[in-house]
PDB file of N, CA and C in Angstrom:
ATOM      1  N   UNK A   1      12.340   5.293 -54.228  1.00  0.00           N
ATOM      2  CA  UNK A   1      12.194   6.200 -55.356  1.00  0.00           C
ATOM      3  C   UNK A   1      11.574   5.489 -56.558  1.00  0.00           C
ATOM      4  N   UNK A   2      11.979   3.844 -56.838  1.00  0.00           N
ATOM      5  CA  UNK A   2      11.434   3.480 -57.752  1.00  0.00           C
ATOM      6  C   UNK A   2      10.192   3.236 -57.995  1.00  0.00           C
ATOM      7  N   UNK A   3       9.582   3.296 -56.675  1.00  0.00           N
ATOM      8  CA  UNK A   3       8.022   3.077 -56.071  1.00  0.00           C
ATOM      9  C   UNK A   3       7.360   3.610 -56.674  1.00  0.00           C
ATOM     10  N   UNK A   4       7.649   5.279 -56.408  1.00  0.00           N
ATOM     11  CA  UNK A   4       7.144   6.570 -56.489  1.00  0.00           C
ATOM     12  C   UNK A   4       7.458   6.857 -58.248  1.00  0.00           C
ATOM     13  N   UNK A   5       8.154   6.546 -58.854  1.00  0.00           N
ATOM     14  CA  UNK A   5       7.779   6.826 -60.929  1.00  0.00           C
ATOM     15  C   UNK A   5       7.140   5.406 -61.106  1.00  0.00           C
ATOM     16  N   UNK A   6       6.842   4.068 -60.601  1.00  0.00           N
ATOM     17  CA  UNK A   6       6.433   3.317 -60.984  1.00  0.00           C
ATOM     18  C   UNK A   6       4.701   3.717 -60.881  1.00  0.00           C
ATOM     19  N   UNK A   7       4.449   4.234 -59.356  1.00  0.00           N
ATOM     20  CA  UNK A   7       3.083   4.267 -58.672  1.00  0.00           C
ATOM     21  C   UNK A   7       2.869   5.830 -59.975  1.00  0.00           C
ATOM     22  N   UNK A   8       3.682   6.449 -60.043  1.00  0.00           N
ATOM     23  CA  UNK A   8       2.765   7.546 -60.795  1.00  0.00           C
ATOM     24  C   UNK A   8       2.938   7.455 -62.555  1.00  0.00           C
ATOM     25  N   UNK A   9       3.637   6.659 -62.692  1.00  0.00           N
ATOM     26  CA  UNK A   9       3.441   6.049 -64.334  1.00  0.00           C
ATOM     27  C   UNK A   9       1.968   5.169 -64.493  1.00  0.00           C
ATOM     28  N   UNK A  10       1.634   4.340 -63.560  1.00  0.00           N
ATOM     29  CA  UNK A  10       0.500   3.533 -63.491  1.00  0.00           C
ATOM     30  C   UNK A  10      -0.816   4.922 -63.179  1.00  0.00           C
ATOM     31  N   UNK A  11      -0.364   5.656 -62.034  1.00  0.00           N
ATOM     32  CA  UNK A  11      -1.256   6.623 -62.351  1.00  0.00           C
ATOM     33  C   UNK A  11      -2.003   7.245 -64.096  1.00  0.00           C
ATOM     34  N   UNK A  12      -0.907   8.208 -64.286  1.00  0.00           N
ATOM     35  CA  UNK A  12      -1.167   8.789 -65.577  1.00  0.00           C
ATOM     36  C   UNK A  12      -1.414   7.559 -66.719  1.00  0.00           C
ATOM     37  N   UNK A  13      -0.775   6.633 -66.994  1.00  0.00           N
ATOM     38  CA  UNK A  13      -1.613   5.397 -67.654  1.00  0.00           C
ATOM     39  C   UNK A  13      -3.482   5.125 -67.866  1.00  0.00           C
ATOM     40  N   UNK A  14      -3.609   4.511 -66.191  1.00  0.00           N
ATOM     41  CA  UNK A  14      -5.220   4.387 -65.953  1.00  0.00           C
ATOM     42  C   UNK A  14      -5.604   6.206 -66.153  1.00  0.00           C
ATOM     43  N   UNK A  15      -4.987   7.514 -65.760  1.00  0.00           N
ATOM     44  CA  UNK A  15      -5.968   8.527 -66.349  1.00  0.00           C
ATOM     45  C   UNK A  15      -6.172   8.680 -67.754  1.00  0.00           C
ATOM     46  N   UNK A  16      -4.951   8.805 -68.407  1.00  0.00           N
ATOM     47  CA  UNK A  16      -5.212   8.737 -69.890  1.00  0.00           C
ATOM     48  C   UNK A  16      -5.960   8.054 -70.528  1.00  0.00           C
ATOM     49  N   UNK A  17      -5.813   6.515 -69.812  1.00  0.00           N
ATOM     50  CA  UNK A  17      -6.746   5.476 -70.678  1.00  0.00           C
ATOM     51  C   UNK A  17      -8.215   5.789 -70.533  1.00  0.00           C
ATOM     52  N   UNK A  18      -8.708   5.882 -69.638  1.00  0.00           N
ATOM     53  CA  UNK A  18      -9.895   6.528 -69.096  1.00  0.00           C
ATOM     54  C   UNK A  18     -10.618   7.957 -70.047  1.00  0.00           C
ATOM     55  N   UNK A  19      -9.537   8.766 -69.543  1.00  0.00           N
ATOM     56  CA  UNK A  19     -10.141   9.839 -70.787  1.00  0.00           C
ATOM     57  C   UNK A  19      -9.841   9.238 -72.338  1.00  0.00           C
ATOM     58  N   UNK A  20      -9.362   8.466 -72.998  1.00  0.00           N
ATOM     59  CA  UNK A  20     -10.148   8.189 -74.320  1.00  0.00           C
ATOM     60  C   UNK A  20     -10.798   7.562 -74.213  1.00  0.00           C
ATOM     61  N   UNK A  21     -11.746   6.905 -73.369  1.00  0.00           N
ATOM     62  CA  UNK A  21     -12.637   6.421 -73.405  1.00  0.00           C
ATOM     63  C   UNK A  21     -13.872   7.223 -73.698  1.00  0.00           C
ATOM     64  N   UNK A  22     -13.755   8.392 -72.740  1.00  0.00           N
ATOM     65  CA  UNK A  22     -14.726   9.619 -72.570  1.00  0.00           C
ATOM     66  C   UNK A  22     -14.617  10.976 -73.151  1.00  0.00           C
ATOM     67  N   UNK A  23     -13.453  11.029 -73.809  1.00  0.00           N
ATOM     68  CA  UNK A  23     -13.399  12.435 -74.429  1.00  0.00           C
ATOM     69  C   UNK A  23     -14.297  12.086 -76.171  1.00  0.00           C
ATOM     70  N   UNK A  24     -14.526  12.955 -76.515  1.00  0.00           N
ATOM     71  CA  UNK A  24     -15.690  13.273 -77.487  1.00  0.00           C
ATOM     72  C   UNK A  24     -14.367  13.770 -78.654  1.00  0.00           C
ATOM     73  N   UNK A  25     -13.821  14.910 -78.625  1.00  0.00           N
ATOM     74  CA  UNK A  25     -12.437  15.185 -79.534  1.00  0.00           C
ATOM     75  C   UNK A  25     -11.755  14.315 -79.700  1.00  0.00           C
ATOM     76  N   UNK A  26     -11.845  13.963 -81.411  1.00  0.00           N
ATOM     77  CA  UNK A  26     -10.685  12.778 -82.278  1.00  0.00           C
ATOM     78  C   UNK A  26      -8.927  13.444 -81.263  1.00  0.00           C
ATOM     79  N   UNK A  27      -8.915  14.359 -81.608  1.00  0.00           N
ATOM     80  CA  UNK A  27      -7.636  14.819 -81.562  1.00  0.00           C
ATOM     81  C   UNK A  27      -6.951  14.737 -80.172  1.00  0.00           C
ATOM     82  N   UNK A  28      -7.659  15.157 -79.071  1.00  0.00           N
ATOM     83  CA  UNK A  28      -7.546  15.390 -77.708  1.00  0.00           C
ATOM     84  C   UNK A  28      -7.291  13.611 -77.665  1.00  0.00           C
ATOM     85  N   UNK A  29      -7.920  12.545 -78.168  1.00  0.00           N
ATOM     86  CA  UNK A  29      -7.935  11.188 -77.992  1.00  0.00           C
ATOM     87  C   UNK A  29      -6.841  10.768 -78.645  1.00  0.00           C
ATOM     88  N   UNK A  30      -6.151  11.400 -79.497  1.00  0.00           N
ATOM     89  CA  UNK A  30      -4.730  10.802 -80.135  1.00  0.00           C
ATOM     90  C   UNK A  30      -3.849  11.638 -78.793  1.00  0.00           C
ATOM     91  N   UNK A  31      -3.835  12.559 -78.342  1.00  0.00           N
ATOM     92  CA  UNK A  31      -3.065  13.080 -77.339  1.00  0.00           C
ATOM     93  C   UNK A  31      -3.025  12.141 -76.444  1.00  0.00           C
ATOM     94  N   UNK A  32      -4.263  11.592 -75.627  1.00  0.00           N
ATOM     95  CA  UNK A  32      -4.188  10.819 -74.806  1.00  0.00           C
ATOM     96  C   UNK A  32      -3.781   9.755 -74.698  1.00  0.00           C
ATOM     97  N   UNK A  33      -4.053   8.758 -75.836  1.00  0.00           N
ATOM     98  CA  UNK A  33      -3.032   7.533 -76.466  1.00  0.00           C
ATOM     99  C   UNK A  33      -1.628   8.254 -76.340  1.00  0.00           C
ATOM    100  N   UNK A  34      -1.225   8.857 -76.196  1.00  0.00           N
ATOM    101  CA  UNK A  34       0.489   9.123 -76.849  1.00  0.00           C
ATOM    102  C   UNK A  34       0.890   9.349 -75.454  1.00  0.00           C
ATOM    103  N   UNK A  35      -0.096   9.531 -74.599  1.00  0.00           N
ATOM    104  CA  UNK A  35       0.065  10.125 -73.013  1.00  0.00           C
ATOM    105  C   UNK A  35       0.535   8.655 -72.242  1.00  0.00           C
ATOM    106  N   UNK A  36      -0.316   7.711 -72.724  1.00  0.00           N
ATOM    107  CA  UNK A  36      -0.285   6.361 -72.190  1.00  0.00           C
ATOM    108  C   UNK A  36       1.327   5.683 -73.012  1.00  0.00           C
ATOM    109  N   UNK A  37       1.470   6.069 -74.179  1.00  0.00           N
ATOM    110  CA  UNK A  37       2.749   5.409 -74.502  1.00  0.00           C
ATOM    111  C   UNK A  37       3.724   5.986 -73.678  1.00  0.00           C
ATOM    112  N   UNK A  38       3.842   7.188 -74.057  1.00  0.00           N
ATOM    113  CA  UNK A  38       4.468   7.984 -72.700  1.00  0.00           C
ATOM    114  C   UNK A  38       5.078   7.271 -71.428  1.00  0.00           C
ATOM    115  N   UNK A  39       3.915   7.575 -71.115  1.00  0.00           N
ATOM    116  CA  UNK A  39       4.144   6.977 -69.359  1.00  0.00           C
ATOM    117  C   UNK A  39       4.613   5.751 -69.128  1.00  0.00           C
ATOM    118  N   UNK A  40       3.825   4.489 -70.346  1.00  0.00           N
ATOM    119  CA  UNK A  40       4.954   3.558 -70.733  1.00  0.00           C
ATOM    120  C   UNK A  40       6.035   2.969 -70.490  1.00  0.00           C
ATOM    121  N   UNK A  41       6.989   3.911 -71.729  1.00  0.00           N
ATOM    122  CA  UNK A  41       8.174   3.880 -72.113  1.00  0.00           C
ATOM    123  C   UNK A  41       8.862   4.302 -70.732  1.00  0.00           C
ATOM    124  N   UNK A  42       8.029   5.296 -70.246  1.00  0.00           N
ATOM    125  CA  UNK A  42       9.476   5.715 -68.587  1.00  0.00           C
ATOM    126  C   UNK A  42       8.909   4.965 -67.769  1.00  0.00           C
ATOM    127  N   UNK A  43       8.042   4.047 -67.665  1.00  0.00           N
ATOM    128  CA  UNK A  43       8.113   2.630 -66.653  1.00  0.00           C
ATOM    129  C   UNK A  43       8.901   1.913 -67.663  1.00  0.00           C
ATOM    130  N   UNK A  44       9.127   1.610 -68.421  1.00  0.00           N
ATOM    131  CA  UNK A  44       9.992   0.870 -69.396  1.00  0.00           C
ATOM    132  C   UNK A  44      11.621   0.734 -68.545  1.00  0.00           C
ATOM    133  N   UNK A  45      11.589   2.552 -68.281  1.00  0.00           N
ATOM    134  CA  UNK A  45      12.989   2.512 -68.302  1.00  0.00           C
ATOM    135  C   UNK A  45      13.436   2.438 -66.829  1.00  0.00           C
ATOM    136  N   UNK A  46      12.454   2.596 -65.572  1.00  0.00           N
ATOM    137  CA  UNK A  46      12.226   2.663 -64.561  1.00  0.00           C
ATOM    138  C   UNK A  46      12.010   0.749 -64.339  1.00  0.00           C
ATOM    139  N   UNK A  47      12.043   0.358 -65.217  1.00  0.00           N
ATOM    140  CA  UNK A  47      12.244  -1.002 -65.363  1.00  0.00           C
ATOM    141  C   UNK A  47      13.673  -1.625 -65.751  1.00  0.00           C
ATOM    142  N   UNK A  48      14.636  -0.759 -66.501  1.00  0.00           N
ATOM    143  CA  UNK A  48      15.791  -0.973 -66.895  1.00  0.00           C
ATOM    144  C   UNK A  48      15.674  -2.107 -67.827  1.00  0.00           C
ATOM    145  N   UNK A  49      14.541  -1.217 -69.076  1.00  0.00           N
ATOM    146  CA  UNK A  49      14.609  -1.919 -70.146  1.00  0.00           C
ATOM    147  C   UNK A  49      14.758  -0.908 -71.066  1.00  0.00           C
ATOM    148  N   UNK A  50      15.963  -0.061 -71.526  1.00  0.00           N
ATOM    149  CA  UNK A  50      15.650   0.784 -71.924  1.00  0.00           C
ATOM    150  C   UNK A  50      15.826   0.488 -73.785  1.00  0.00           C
ATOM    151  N   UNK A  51      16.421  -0.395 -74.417  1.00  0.00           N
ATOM    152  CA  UNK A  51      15.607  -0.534 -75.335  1.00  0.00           C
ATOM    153  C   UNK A  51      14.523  -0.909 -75.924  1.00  0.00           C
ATOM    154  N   UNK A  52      13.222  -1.510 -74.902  1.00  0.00           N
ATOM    155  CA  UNK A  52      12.138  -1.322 -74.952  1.00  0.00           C
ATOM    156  C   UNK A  52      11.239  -0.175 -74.435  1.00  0.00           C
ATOM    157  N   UNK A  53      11.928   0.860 -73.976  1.00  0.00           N
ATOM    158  CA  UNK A  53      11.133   2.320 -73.742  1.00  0.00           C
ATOM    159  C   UNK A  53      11.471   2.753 -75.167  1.00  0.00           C
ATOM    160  N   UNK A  54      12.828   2.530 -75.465  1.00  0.00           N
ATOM    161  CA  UNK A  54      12.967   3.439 -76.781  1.00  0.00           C
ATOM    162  C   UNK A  54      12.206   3.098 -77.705  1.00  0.00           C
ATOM    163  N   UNK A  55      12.051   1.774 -77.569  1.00  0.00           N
ATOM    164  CA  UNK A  55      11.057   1.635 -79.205  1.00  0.00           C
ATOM    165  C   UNK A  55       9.648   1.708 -78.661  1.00  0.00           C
ATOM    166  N   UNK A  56       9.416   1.862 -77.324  1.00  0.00           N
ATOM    167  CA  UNK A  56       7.785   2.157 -77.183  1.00  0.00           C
ATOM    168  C   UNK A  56       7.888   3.775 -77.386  1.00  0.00           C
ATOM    169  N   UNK A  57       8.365   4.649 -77.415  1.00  0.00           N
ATOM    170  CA  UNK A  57       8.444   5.733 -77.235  1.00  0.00           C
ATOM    171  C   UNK A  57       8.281   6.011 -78.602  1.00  0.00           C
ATOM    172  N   UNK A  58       9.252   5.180 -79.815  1.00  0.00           N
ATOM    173  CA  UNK A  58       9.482   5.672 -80.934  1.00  0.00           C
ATOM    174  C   UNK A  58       8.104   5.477 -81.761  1.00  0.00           C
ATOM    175  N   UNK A  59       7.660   4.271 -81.705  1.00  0.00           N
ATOM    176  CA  UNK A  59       6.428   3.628 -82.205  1.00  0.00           C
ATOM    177  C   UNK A  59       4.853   4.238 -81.496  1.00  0.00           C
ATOM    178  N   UNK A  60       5.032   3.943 -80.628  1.00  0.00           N
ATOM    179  CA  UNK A  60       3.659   4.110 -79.723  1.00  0.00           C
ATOM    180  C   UNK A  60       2.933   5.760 -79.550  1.00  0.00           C
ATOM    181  N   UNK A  61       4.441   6.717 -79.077  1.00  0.00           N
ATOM    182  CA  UNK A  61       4.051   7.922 -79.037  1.00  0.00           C
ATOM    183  C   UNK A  61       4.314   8.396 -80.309  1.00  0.00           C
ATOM    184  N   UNK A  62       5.652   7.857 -81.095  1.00  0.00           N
ATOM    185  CA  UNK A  62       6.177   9.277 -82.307  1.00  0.00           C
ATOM    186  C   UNK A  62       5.071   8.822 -83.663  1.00  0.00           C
ATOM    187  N   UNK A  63       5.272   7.613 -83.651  1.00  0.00           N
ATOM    188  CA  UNK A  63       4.424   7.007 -85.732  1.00  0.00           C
ATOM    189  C   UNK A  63       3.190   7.025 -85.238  1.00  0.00           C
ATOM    190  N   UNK A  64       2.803   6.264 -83.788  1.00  0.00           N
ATOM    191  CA  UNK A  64       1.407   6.094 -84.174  1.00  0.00           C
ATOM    192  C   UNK A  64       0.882   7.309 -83.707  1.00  0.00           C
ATOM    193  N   UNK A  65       1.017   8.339 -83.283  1.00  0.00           N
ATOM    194  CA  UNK A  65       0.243   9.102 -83.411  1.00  0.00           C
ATOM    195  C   UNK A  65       0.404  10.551 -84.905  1.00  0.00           C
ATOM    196  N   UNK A  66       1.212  10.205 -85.095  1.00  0.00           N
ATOM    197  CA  UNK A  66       1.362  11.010 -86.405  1.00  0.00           C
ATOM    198  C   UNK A  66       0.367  10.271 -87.205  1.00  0.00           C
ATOM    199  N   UNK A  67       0.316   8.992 -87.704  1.00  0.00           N
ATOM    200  CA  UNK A  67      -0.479   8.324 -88.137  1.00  0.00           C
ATOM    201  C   UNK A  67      -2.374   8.398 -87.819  1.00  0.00           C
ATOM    202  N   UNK A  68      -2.565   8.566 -86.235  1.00  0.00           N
ATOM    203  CA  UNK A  68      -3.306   8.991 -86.157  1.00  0.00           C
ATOM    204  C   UNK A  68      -4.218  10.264 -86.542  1.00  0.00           C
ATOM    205  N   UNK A  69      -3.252  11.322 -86.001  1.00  0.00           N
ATOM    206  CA  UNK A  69      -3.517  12.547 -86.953  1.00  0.00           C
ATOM    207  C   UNK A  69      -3.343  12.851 -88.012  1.00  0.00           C
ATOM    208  N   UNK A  70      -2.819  11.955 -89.002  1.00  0.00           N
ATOM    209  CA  UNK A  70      -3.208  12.198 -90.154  1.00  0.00           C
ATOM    210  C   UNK A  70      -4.245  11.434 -91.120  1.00  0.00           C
ATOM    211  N   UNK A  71      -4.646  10.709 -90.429  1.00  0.00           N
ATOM    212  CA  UNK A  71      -5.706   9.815 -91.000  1.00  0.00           C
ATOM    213  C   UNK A  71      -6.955  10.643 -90.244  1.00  0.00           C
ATOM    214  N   UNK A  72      -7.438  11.478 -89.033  1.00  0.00           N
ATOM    215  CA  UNK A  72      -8.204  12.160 -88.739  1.00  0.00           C
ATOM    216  C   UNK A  72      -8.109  13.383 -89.474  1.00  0.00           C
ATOM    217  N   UNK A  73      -6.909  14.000 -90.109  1.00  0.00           N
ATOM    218  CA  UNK A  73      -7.005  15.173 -91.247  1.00  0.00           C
ATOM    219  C   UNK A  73      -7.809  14.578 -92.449  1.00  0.00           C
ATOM    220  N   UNK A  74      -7.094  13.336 -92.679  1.00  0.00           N
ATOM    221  CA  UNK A  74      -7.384  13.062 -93.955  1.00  0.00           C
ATOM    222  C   UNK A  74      -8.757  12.696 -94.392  1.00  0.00           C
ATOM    223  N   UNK A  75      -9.632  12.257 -93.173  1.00  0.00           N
ATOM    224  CA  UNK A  75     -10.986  12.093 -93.269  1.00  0.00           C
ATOM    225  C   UNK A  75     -12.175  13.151 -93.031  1.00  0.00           C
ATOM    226  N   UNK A  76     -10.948  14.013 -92.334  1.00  0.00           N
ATOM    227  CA  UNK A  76     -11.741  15.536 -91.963  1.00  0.00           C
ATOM    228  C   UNK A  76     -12.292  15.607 -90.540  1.00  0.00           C
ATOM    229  N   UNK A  77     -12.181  14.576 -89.738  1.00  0.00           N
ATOM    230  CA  UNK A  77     -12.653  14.958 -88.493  1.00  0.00           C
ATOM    231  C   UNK A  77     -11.387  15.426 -87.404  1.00  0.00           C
ATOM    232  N   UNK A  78     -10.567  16.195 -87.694  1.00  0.00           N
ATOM    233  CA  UNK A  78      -9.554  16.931 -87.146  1.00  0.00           C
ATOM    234  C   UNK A  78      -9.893  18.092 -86.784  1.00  0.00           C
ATOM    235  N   UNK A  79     -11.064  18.906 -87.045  1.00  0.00           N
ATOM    236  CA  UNK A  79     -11.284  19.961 -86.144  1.00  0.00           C
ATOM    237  C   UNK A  79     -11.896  19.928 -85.033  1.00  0.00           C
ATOM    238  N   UNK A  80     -11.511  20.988 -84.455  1.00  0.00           N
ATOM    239  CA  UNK A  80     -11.676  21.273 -82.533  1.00  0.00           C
ATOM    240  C   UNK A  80     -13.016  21.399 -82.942  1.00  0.00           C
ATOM    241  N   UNK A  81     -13.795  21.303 -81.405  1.00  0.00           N
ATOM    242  CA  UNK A  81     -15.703  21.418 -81.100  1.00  0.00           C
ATOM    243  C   UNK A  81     -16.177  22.578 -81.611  1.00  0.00           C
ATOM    244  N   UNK A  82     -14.687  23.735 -81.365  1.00  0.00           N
ATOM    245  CA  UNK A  82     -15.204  24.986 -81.393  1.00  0.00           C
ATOM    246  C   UNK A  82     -15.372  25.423 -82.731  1.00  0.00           C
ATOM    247  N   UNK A  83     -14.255  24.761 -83.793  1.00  0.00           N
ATOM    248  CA  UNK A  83     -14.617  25.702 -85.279  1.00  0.00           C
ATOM    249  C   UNK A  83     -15.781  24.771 -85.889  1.00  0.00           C
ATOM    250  N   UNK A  84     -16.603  23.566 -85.331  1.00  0.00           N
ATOM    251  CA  UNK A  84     -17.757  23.058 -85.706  1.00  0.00           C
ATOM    252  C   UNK A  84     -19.010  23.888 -85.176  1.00  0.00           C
ATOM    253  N   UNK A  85     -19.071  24.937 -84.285  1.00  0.00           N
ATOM    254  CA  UNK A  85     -20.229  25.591 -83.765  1.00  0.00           C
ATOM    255  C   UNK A  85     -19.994  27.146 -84.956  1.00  0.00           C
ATOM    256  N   UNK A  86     -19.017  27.230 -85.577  1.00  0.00           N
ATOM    257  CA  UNK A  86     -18.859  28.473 -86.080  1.00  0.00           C
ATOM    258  C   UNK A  86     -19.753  28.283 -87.800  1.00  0.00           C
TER     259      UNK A  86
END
């Protein structure tokens, strides 16, 4: 069983990382970072480290991406593709 959340934490990891490489949307790319802390923190804990999931979880997914999105508000590139064609 531990195989199987380890093999699909490493999954969703390499996909996420991958799509910010290639996604074009600021925003969709802070999702995806937070996707990779994510997956992370529950190999973290699938590791039986669970106060290092908690603080990857707390840091990685909760501040830095708040941080992210608000520094993409704050510069203005926070809107979707679609209200830029309007």
């Amino acid at each position: 069983m531990l195989v199987w959340v380890v093999l699909i934490c490493v999954v969703v990891m390499l996909g996420a990382a991958v799509a910010v490489l290639f996604l074009k949307n600021l925003m969709a790319v802070t999702v995806a970072a937070s996707v990779v802390s994510v997956a992370l923190s529950v190999l973290f804990m699938a590791l039986q480290a669970p106060d290092v999931a908690l603080a990857e979880a707390a840091v990685g997914a909760g501040v830095s991406s708040v941080i992210f999105a608000l520094t993409l508000r704050r510069v203005g590139l926070w809107k979707l593709d679609a209200d830029k064609e309007k």
